[in-house]
PDB file of N, CA and C in Angstrom:
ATOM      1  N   UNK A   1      11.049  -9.810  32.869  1.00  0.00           N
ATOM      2  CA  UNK A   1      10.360  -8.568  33.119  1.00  0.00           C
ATOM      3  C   UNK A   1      11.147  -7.694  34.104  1.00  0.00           C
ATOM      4  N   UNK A   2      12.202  -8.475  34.802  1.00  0.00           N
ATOM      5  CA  UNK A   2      12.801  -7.551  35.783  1.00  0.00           C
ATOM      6  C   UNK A   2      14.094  -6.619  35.179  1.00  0.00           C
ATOM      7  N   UNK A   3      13.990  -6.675  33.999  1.00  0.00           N
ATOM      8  CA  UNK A   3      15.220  -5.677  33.368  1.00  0.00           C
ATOM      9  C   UNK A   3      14.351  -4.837  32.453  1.00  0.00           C
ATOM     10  N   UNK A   4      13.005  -4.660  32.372  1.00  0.00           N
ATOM     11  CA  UNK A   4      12.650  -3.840  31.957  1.00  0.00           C
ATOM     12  C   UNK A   4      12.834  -2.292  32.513  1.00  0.00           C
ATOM     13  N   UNK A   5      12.473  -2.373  34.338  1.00  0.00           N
ATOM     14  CA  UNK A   5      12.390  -0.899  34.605  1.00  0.00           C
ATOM     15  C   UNK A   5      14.064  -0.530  34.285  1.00  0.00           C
ATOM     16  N   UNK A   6      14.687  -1.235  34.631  1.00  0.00           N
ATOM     17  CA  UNK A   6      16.362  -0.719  34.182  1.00  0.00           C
ATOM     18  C   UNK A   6      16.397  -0.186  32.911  1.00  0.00           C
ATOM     19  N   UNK A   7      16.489  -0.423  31.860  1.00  0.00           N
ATOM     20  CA  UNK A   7      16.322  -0.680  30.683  1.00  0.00           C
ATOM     21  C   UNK A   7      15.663   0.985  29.990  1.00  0.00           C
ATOM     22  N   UNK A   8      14.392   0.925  30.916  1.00  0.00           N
ATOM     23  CA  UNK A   8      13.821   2.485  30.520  1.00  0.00           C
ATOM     24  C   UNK A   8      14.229   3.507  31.056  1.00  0.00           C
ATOM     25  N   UNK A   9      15.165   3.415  32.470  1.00  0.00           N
ATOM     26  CA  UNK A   9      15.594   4.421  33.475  1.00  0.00           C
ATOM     27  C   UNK A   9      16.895   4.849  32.588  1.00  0.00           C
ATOM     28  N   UNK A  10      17.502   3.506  31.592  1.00  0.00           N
ATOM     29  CA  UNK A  10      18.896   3.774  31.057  1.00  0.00           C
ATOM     30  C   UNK A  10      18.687   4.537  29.803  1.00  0.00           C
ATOM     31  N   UNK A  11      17.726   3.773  28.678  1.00  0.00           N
ATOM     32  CA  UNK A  11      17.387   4.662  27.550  1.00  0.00           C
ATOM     33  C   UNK A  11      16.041   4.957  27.027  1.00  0.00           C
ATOM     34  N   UNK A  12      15.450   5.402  28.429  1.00  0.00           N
ATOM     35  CA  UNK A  12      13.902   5.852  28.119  1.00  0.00           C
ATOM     36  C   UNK A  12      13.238   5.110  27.071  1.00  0.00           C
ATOM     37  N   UNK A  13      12.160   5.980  26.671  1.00  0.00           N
ATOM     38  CA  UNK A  13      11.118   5.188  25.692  1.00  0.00           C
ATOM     39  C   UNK A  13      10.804   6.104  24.697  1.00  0.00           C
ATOM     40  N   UNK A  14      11.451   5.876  23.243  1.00  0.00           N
ATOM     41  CA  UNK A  14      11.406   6.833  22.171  1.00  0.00           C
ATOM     42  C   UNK A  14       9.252   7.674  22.233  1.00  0.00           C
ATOM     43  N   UNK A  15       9.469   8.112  21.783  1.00  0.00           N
ATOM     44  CA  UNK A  15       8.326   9.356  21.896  1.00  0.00           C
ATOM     45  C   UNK A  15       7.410   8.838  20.593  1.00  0.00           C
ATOM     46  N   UNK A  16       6.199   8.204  20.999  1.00  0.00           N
ATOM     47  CA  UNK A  16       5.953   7.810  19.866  1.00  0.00           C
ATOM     48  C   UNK A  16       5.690   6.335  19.218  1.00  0.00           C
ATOM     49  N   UNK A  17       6.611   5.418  20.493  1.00  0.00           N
ATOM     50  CA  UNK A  17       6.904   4.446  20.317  1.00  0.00           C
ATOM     51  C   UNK A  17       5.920   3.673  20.460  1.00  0.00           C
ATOM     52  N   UNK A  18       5.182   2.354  19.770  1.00  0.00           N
ATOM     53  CA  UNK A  18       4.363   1.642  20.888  1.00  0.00           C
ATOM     54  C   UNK A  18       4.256   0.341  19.858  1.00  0.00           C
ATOM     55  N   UNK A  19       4.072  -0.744  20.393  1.00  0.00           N
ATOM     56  CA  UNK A  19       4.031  -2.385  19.544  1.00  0.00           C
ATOM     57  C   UNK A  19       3.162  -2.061  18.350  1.00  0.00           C
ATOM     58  N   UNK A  20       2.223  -1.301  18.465  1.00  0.00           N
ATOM     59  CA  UNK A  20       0.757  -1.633  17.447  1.00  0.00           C
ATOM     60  C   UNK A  20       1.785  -1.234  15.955  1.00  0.00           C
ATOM     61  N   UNK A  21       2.680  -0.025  16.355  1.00  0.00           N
ATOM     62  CA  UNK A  21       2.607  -0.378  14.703  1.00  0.00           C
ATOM     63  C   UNK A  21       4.212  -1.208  14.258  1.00  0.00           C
ATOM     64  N   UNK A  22       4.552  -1.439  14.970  1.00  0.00           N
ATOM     65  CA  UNK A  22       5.139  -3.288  14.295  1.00  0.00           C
ATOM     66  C   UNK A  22       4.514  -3.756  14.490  1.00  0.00           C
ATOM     67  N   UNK A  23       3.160  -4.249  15.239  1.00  0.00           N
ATOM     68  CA  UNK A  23       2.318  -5.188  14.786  1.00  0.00           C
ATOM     69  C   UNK A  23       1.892  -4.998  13.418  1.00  0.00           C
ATOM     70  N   UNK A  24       1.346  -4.264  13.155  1.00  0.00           N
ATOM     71  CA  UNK A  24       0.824  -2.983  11.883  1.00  0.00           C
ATOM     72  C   UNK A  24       1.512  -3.533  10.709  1.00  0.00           C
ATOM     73  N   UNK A  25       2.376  -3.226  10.348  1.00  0.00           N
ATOM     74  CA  UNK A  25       3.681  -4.023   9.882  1.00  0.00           C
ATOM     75  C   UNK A  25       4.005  -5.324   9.200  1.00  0.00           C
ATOM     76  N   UNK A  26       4.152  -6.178  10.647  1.00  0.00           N
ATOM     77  CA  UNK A  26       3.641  -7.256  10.164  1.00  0.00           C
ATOM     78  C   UNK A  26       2.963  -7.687  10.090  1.00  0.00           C
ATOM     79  N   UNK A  27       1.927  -7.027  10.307  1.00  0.00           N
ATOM     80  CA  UNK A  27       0.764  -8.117   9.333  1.00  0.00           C
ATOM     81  C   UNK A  27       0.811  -8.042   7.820  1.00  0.00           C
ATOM     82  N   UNK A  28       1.263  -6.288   7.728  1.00  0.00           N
ATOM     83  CA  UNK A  28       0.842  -6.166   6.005  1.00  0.00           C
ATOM     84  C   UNK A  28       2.269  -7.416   5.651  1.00  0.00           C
ATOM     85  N   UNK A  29       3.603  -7.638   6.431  1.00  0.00           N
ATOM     86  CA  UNK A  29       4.472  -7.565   5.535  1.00  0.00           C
ATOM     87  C   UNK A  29       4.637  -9.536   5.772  1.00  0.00           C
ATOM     88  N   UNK A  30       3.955 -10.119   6.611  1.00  0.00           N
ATOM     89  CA  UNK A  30       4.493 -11.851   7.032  1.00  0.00           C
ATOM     90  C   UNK A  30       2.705 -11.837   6.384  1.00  0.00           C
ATOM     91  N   UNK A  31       1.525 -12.047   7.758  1.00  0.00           N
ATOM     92  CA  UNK A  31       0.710 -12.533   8.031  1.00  0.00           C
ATOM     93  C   UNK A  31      -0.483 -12.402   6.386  1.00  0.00           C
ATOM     94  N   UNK A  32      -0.436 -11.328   6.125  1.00  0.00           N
ATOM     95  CA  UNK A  32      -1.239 -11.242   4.899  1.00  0.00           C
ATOM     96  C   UNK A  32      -0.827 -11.801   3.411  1.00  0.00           C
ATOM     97  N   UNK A  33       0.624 -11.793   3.434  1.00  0.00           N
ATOM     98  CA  UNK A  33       1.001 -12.574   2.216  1.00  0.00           C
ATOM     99  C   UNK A  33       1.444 -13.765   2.766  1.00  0.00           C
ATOM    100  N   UNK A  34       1.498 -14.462   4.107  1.00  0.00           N
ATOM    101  CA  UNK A  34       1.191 -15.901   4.118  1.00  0.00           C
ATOM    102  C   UNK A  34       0.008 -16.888   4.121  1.00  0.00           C
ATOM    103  N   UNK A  35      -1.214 -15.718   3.923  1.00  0.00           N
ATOM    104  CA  UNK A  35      -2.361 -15.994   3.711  1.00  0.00           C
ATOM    105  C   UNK A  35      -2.665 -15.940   2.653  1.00  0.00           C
ATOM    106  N   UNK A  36      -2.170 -15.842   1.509  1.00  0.00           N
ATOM    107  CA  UNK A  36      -2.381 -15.484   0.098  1.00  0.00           C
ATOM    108  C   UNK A  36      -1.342 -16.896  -0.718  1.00  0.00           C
ATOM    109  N   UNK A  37      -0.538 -17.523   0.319  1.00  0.00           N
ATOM    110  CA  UNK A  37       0.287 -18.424   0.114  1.00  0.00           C
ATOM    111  C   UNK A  37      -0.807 -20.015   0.041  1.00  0.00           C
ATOM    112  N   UNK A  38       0.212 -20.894  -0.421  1.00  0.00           N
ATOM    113  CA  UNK A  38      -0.305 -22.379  -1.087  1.00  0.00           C
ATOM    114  C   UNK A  38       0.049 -22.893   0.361  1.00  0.00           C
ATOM    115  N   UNK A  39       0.777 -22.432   1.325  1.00  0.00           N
ATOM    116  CA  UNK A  39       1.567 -23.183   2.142  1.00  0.00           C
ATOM    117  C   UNK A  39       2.293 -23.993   2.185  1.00  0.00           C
ATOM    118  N   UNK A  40       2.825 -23.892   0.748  1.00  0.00           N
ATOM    119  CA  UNK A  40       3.994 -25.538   0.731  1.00  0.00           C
ATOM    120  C   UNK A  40       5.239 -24.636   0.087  1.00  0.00           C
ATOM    121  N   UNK A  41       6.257 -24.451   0.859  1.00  0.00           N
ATOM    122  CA  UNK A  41       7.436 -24.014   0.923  1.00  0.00           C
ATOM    123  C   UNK A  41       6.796 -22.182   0.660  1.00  0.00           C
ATOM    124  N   UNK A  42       6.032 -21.652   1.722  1.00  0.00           N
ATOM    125  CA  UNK A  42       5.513 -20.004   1.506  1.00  0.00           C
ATOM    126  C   UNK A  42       6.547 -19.182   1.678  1.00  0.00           C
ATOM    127  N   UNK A  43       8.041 -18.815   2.046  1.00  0.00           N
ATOM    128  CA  UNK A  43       9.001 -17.711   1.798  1.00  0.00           C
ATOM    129  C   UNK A  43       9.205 -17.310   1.005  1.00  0.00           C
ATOM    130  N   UNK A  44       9.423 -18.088  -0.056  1.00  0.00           N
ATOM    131  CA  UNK A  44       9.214 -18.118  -1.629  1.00  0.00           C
ATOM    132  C   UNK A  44       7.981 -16.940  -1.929  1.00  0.00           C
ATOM    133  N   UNK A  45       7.215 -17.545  -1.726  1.00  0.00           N
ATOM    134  CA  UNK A  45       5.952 -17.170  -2.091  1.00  0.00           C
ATOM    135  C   UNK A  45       5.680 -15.758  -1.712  1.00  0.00           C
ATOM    136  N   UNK A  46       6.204 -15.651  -0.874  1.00  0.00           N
ATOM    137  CA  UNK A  46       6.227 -14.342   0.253  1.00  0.00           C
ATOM    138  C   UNK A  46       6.772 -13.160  -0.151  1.00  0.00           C
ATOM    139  N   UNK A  47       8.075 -13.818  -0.645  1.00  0.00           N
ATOM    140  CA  UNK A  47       8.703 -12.500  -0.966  1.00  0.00           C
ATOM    141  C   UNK A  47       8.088 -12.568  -2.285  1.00  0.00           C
ATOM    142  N   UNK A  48       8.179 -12.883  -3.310  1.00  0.00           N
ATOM    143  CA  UNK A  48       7.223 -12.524  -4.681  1.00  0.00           C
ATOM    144  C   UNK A  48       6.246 -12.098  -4.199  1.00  0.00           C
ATOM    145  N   UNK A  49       5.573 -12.158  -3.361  1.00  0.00           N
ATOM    146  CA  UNK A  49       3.994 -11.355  -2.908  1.00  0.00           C
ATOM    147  C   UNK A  49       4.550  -9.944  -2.243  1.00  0.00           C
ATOM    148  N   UNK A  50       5.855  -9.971  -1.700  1.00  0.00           N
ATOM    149  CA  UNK A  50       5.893  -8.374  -1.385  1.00  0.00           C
ATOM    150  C   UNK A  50       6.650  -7.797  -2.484  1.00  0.00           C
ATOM    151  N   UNK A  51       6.918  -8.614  -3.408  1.00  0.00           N
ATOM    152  CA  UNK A  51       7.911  -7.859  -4.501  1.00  0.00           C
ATOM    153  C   UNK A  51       7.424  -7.513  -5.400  1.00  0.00           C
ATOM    154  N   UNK A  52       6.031  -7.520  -5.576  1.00  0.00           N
ATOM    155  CA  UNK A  52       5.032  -7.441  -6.781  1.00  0.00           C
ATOM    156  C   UNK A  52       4.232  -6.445  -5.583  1.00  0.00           C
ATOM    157  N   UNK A  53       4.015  -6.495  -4.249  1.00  0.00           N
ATOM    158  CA  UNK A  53       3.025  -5.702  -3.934  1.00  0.00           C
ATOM    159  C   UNK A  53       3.801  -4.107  -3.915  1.00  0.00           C
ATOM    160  N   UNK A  54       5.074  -4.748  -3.369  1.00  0.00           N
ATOM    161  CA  UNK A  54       5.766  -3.033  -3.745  1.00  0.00           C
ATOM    162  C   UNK A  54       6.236  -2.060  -5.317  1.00  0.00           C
ATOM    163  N   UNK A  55       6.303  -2.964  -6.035  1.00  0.00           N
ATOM    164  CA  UNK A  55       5.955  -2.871  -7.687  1.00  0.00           C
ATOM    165  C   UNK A  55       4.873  -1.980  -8.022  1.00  0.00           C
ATOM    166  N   UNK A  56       4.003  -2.749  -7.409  1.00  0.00           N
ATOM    167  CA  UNK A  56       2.218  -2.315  -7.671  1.00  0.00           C
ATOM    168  C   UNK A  56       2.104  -0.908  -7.116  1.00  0.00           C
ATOM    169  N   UNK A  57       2.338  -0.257  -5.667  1.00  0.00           N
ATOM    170  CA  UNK A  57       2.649   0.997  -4.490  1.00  0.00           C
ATOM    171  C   UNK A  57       3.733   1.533  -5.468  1.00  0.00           C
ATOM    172  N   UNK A  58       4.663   1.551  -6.083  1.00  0.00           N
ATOM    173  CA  UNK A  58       5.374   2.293  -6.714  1.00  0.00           C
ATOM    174  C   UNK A  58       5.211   2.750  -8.293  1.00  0.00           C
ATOM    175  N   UNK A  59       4.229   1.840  -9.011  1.00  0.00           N
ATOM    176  CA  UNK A  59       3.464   1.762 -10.260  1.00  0.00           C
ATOM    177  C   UNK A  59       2.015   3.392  -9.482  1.00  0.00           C
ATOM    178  N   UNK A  60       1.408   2.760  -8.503  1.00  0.00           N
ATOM    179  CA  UNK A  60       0.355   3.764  -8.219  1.00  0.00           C
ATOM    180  C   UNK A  60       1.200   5.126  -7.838  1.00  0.00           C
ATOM    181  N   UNK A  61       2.365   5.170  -7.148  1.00  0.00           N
ATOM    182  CA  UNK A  61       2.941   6.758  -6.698  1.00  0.00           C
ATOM    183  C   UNK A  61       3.352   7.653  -8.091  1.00  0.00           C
ATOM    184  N   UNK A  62       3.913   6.743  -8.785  1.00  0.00           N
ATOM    185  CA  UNK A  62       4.362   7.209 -10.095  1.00  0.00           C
ATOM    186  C   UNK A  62       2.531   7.795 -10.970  1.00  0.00           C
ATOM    187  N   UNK A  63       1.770   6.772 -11.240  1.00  0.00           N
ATOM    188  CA  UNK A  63       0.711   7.545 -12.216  1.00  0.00           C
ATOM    189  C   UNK A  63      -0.158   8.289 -11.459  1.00  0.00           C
ATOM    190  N   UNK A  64       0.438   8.882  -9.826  1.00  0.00           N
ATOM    191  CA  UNK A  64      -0.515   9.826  -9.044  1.00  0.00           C
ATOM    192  C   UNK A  64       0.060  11.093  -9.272  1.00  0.00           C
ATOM    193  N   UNK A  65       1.456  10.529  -9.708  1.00  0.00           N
ATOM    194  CA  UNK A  65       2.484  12.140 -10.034  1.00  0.00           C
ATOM    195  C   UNK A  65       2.747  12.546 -10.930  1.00  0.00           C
ATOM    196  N   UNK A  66       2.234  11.684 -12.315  1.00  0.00           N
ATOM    197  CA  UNK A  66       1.740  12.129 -13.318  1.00  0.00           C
ATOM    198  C   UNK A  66       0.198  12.612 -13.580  1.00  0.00           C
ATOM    199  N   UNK A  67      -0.415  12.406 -12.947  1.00  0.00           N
ATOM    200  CA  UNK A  67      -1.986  12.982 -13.145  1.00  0.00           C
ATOM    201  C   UNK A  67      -2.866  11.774 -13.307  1.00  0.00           C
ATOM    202  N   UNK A  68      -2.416  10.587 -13.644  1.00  0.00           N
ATOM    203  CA  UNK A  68      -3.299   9.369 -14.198  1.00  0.00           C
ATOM    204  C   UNK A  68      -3.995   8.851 -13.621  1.00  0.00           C
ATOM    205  N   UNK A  69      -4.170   9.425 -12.168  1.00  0.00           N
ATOM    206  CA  UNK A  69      -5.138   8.752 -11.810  1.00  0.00           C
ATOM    207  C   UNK A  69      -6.168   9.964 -10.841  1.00  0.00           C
ATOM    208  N   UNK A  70      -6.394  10.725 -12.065  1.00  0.00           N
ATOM    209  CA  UNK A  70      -7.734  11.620 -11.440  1.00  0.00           C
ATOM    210  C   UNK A  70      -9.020  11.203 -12.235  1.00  0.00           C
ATOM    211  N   UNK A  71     -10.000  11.164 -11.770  1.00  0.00           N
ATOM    212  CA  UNK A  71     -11.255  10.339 -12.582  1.00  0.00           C
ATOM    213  C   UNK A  71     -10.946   9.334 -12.736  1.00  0.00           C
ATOM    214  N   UNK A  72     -12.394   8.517 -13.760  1.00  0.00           N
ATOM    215  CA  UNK A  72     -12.350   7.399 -13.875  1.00  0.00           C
ATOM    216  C   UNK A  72     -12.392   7.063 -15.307  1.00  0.00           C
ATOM    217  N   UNK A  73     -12.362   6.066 -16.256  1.00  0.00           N
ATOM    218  CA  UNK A  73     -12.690   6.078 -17.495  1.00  0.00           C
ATOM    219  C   UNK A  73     -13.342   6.877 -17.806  1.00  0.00           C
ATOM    220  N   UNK A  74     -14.585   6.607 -17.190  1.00  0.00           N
ATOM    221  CA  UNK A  74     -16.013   7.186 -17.767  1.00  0.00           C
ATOM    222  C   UNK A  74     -15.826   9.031 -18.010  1.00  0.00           C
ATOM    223  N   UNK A  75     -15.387   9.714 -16.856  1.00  0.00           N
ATOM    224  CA  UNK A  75     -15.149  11.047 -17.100  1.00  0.00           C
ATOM    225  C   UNK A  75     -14.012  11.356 -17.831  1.00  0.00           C
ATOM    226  N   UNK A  76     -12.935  10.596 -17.974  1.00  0.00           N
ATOM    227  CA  UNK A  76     -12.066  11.162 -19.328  1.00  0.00           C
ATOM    228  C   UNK A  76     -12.594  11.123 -20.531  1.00  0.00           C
ATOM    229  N   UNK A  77     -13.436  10.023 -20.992  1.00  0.00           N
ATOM    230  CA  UNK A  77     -13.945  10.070 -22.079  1.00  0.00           C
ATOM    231  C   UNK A  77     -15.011  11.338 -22.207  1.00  0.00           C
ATOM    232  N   UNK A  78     -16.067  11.287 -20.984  1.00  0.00           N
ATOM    233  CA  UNK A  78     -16.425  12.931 -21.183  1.00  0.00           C
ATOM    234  C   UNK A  78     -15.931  14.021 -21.565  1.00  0.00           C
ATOM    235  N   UNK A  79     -15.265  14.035 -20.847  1.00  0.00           N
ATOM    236  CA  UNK A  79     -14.389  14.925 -20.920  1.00  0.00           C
ATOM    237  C   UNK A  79     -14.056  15.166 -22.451  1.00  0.00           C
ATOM    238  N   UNK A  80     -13.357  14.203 -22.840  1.00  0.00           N
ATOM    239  CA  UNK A  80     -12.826  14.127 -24.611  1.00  0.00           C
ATOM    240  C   UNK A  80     -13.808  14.585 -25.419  1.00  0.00           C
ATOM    241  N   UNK A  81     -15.392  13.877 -25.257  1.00  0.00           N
ATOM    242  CA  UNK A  81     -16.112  14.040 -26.104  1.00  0.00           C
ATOM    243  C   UNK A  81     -16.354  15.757 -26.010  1.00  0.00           C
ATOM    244  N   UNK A  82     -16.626  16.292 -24.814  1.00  0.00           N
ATOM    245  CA  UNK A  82     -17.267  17.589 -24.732  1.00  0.00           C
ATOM    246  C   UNK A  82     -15.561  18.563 -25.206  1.00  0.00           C
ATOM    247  N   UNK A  83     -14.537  18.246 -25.274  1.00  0.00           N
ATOM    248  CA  UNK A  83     -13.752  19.004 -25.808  1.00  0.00           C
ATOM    249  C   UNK A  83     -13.017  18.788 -27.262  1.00  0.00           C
ATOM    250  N   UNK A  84     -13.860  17.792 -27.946  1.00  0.00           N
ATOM    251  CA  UNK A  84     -14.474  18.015 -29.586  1.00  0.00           C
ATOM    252  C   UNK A  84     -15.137  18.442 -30.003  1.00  0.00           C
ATOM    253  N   UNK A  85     -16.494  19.108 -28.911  1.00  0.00           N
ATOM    254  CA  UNK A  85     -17.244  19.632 -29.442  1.00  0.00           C
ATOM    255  C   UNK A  85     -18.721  19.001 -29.308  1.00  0.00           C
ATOM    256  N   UNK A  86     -20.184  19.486 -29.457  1.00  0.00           N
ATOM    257  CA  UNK A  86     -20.922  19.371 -28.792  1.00  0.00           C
ATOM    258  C   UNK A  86     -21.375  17.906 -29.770  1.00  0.00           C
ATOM    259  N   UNK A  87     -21.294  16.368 -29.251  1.00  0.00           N
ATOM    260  CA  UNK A  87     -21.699  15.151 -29.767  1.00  0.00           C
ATOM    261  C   UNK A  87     -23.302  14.883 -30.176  1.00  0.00           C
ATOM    262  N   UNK A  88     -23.321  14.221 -30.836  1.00  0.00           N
ATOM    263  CA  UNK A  88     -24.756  13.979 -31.250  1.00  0.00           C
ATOM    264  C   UNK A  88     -25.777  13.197 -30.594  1.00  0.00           C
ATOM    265  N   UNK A  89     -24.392  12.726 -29.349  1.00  0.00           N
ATOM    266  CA  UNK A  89     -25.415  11.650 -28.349  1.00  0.00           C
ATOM    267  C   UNK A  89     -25.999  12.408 -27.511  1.00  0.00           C
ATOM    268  N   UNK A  90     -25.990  13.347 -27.564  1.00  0.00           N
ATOM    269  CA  UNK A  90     -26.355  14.584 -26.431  1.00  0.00           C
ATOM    270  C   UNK A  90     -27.951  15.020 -26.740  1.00  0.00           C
ATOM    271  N   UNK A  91     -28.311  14.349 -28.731  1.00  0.00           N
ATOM    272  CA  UNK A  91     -29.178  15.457 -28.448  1.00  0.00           C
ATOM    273  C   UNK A  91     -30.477  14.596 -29.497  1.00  0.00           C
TER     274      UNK A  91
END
């Protein structure tokens, strides 16, 4: 602890900076996919759990920037039906 005050007098303390979010971090990136692990040889396991979770985050950025993911089933199909024309379930 005694080379800390040195340390900040030499290259201050970035603006912004603070543990929580590398804690933040790792949790999403060790602690939560070693909890999702068998525990018998989990690095393995680990990285396939972040290599599929970043798959998955890059699968969702992509069909947000195509439009695919406004509504839900239920209102596209509305949608469809009322722009064929007025359905018979309506009436």
């Amino acid at each position: 602890m005694k080379h800390y005050p040195d340390l900040i007098r030499l290259f201050g303390a970035p603006n912004g900076l603070c543990t929580s979010i590398t804690e933040s971090k790792h949790i999403d990136a060790v602690k939560a996919p070693y909890r999702r692990t068998n525990r018998n040889k989990p690095l393995g396991q680990m990285l396939i759990i972040n290599q599929r979770l970043d798959k998955l985050a890059a699968s969702r950025r992509d069909f947000h920037r195509r439009g695919m993911l406004k509504g839900t089933c239920l209102t596209v199909a509305m949608q469809s039906l009322l722009t064929q024309g007025k359905s018979s379930i309506f009436y």
